[in-house]
C-alpha atoms as a PDB file:
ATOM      1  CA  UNK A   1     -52.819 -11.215  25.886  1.00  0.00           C
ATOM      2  CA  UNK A   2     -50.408 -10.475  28.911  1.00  0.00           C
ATOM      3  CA  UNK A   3     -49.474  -6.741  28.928  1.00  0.00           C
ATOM      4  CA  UNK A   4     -46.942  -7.329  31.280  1.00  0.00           C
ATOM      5  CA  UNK A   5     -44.980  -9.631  28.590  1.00  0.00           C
ATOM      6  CA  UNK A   6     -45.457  -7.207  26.521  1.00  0.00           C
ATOM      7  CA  UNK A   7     -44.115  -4.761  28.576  1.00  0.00           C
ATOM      8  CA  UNK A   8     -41.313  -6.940  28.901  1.00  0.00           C
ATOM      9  CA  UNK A   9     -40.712  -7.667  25.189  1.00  0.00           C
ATOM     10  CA  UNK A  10     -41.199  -4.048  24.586  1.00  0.00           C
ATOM     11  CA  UNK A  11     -38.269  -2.815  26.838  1.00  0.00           C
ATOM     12  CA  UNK A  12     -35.943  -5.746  25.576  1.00  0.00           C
ATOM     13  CA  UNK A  13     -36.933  -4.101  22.093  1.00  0.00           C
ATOM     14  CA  UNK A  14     -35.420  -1.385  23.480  1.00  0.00           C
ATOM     15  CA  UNK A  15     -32.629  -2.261  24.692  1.00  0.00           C
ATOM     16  CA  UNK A  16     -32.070  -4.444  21.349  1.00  0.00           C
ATOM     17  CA  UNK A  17     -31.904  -7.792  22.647  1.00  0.00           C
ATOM     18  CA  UNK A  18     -34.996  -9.107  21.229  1.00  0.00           C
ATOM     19  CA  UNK A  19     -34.621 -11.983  19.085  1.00  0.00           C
ATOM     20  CA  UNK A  20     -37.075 -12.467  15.139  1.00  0.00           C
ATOM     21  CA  UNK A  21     -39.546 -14.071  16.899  1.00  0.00           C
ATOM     22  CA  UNK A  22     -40.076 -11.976  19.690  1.00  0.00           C
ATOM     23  CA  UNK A  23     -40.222  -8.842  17.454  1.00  0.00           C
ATOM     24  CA  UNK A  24     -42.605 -10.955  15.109  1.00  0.00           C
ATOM     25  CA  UNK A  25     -44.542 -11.428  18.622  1.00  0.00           C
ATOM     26  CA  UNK A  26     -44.329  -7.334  19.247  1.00  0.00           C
ATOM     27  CA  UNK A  27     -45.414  -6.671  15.340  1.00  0.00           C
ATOM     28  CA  UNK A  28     -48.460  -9.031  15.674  1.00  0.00           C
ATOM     29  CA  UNK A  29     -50.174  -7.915  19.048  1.00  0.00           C
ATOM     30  CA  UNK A  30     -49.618  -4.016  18.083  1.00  0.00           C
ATOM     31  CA  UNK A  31     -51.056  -4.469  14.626  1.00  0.00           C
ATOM     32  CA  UNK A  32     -54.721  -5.362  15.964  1.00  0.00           C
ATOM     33  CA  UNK A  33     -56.514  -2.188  18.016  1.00  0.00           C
ATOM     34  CA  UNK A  34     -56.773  -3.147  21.869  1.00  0.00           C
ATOM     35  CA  UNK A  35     -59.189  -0.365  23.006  1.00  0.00           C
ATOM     36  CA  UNK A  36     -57.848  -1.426  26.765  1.00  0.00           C
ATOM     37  CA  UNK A  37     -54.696  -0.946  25.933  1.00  0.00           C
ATOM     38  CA  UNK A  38     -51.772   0.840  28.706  1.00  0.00           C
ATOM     39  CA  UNK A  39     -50.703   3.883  28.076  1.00  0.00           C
ATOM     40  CA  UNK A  40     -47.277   3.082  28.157  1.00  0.00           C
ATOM     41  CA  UNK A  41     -47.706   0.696  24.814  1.00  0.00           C
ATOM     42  CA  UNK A  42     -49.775   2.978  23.270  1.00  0.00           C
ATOM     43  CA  UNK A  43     -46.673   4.903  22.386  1.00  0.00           C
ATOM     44  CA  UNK A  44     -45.212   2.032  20.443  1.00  0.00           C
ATOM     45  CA  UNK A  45     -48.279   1.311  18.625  1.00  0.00           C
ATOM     46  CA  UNK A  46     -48.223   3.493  15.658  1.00  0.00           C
ATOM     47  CA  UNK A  47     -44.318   2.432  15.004  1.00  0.00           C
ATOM     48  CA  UNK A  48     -45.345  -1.473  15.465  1.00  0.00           C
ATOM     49  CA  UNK A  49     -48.583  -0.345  12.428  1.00  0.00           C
ATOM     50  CA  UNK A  50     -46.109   1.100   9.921  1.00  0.00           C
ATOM     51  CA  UNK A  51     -43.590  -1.877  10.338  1.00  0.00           C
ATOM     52  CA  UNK A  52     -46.252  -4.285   9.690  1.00  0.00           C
ATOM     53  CA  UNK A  53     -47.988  -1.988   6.842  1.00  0.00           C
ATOM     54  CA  UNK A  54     -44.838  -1.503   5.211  1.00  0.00           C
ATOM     55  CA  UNK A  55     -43.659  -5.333   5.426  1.00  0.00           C
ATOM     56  CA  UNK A  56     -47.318  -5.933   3.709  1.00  0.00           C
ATOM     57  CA  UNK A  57     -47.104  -4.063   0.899  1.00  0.00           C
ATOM     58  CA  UNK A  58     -45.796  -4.695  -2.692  1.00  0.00           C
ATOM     59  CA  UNK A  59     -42.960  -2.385  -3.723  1.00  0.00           C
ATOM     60  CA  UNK A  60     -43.335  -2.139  -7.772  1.00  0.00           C
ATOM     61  CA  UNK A  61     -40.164  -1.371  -9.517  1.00  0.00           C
ATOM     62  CA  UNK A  62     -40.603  -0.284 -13.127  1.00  0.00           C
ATOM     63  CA  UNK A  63     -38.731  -2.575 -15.570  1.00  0.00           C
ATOM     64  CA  UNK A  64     -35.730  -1.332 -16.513  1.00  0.00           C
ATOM     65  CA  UNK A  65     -35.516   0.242 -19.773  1.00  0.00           C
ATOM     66  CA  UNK A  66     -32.415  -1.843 -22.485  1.00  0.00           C
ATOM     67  CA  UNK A  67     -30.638   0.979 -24.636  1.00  0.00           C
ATOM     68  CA  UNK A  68     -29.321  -0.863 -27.511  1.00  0.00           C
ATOM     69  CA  UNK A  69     -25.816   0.621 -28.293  1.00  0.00           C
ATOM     70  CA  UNK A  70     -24.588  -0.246 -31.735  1.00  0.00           C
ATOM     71  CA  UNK A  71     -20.712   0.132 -32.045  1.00  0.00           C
ATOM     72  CA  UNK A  72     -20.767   2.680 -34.653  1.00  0.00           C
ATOM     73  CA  UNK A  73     -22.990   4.977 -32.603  1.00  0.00           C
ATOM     74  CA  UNK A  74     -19.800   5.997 -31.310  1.00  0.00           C
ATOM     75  CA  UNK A  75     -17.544   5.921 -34.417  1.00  0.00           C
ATOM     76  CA  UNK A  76     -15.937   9.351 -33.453  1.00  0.00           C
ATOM     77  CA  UNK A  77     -14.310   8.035 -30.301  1.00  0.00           C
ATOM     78  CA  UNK A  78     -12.942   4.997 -32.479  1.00  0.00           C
ATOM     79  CA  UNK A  79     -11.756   6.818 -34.957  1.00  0.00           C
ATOM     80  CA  UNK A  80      -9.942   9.606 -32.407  1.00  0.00           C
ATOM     81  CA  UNK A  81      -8.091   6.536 -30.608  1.00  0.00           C
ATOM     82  CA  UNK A  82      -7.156   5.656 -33.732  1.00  0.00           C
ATOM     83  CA  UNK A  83      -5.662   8.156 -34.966  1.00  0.00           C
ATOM     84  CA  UNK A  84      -3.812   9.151 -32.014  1.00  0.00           C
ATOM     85  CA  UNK A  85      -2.455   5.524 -31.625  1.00  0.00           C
ATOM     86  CA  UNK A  86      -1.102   6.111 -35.812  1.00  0.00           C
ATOM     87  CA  UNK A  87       0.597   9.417 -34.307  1.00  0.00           C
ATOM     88  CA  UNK A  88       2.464   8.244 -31.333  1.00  0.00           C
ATOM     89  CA  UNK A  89       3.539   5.138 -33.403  1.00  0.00           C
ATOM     90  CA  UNK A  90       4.867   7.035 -35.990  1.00  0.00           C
ATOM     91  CA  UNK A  91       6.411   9.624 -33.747  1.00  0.00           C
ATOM     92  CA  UNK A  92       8.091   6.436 -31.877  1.00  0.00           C
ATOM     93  CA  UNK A  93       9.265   5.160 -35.220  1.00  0.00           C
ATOM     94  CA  UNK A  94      10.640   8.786 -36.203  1.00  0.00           C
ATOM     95  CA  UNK A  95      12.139   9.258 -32.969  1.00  0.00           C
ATOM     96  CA  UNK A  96      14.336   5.952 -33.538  1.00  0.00           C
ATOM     97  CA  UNK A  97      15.198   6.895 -36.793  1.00  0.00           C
ATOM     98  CA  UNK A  98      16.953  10.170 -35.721  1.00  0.00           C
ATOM     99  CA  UNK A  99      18.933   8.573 -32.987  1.00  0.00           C
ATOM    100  CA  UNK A 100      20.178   6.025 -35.266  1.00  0.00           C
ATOM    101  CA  UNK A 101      21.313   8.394 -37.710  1.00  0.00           C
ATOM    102  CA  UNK A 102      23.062  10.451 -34.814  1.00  0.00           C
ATOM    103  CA  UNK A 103      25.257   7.296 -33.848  1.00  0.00           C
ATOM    104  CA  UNK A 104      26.283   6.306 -37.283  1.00  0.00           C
ATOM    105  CA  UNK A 105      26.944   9.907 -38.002  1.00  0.00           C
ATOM    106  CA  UNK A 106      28.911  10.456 -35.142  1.00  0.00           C
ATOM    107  CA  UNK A 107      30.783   6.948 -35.520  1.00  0.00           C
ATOM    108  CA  UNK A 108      31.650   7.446 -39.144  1.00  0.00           C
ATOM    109  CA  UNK A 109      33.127  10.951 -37.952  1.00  0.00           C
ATOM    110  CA  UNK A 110      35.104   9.369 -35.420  1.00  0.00           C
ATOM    111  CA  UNK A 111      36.251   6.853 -37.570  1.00  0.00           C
ATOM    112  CA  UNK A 112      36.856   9.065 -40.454  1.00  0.00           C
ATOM    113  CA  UNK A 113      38.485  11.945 -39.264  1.00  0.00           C
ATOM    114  CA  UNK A 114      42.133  11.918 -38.538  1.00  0.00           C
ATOM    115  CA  UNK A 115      42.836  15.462 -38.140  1.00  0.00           C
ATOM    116  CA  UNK A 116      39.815  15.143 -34.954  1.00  0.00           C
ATOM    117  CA  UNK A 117      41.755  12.352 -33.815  1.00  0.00           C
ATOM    118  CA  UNK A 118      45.095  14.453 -33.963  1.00  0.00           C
ATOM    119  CA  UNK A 119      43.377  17.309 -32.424  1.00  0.00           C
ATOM    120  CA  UNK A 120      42.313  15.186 -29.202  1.00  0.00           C
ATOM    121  CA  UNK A 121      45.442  13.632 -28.444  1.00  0.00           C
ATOM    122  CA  UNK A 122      47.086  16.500 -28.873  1.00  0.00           C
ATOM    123  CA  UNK A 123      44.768  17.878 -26.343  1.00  0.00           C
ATOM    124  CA  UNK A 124      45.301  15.044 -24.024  1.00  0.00           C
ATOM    125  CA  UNK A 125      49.622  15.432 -24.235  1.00  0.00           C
ATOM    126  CA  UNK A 126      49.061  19.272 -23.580  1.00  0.00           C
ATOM    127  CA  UNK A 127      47.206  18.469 -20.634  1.00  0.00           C
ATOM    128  CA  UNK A 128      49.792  15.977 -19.102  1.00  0.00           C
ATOM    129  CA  UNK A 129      52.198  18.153 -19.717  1.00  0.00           C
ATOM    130  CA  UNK A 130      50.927  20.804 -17.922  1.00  0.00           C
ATOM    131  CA  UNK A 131      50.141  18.475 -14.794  1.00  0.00           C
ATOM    132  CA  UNK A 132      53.994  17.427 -14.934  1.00  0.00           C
ATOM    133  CA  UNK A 133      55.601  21.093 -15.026  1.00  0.00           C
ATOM    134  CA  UNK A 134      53.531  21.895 -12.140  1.00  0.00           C
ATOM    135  CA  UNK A 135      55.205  19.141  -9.853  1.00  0.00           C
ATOM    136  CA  UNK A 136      58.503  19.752 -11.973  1.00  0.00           C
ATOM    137  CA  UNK A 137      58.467  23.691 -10.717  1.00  0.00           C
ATOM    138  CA  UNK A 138      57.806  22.771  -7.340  1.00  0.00           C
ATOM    139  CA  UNK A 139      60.698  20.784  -7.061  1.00  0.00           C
ATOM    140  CA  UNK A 140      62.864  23.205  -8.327  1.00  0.00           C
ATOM    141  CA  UNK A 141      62.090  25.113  -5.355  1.00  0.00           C
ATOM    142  CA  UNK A 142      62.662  22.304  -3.051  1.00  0.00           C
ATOM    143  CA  UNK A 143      66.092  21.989  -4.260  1.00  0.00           C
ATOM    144  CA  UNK A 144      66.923  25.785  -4.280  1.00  0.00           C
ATOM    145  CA  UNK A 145      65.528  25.601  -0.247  1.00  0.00           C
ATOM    146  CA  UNK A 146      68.139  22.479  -0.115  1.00  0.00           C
ATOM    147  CA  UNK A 147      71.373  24.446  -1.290  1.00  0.00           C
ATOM    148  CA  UNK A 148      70.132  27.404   0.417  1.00  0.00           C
ATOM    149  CA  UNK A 149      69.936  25.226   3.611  1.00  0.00           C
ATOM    150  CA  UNK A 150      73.430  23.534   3.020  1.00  0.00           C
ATOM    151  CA  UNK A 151      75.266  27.042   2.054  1.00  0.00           C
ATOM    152  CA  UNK A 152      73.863  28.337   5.727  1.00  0.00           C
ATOM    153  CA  UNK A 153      75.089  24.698   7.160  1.00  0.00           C
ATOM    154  CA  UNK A 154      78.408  25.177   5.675  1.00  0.00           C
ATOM    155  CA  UNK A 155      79.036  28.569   6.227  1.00  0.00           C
ATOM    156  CA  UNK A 156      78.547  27.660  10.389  1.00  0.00           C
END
């Protein structure tokens, strides 16, 4: 064979721009001995050898093994969800129950209680009447400014 196409192929190898059959080509030539061989190939040899060894041989992969899993093997983990699914529904349901016993209760005391509802409007009136003796003191000052300004007006 041409060692100068090889050569050739080789540094395309290289340079990765070989195509399948060209390597094929490269794998073929380096996987029979040339005793004449240059000593720039000879470097590649060895590499080509293993590629070609390794594409020949069988790679045996030991069947995988089946575990059989029964569903009560685990019948701790079912019985755990379980249980915690019974205790957050029946804190959910208690949890309800509570705040609809703290509306009614609070409703019927609304509802049932006159002296309460006394209590708060009485509350309510206070608190108005508060608001309106502030402004009603404030005005009462005004006016005492006013005659105080018309006595000094008159007076001149």
């Amino acid at each position: 064979m041409d060692y100068n196409r090889i050569s050739a192929l080789l540094e395309k190898y290289w340079e990765g721009e070989t195509s399948l059959e060209e390597e094929e080509t490269l794998r073929v030539f380096f996987s029979t001995p040339h005793p004449d061989l240059p000593e720039a190939l000879q470097e590649a040899a060895p590499m080509f050898r293993y590629f070609r060894a390794e594409a020949e041989k069988v790679w045996e992969v030991p069947p995988a093994r089946v575990v059989k899993l029964s569903p009560m093997h685990h019948w701790m983990k079912y019985a755990a969800i379980l249980l915690v699914a019974v205790g957050i529904g029946y804190a959910v349901k208690q949890h309800g129950q509570r705040e609809r016993q703290a509306v009614v209760a609070m409703k019927e005391q609304e509802l049932n209680d006159p002296q309460r509802a006394f209590d708060e409007t009485r509350k309510a009136l206070q608190l108005l009447a508060k608001n309106l003796n502030k402004g009603t003191s404030k005005m009462q000052k005004l006016s005492y400014f006013n005659e105080a300004t018309s006595l000094v007006e008159g007076k001149e």
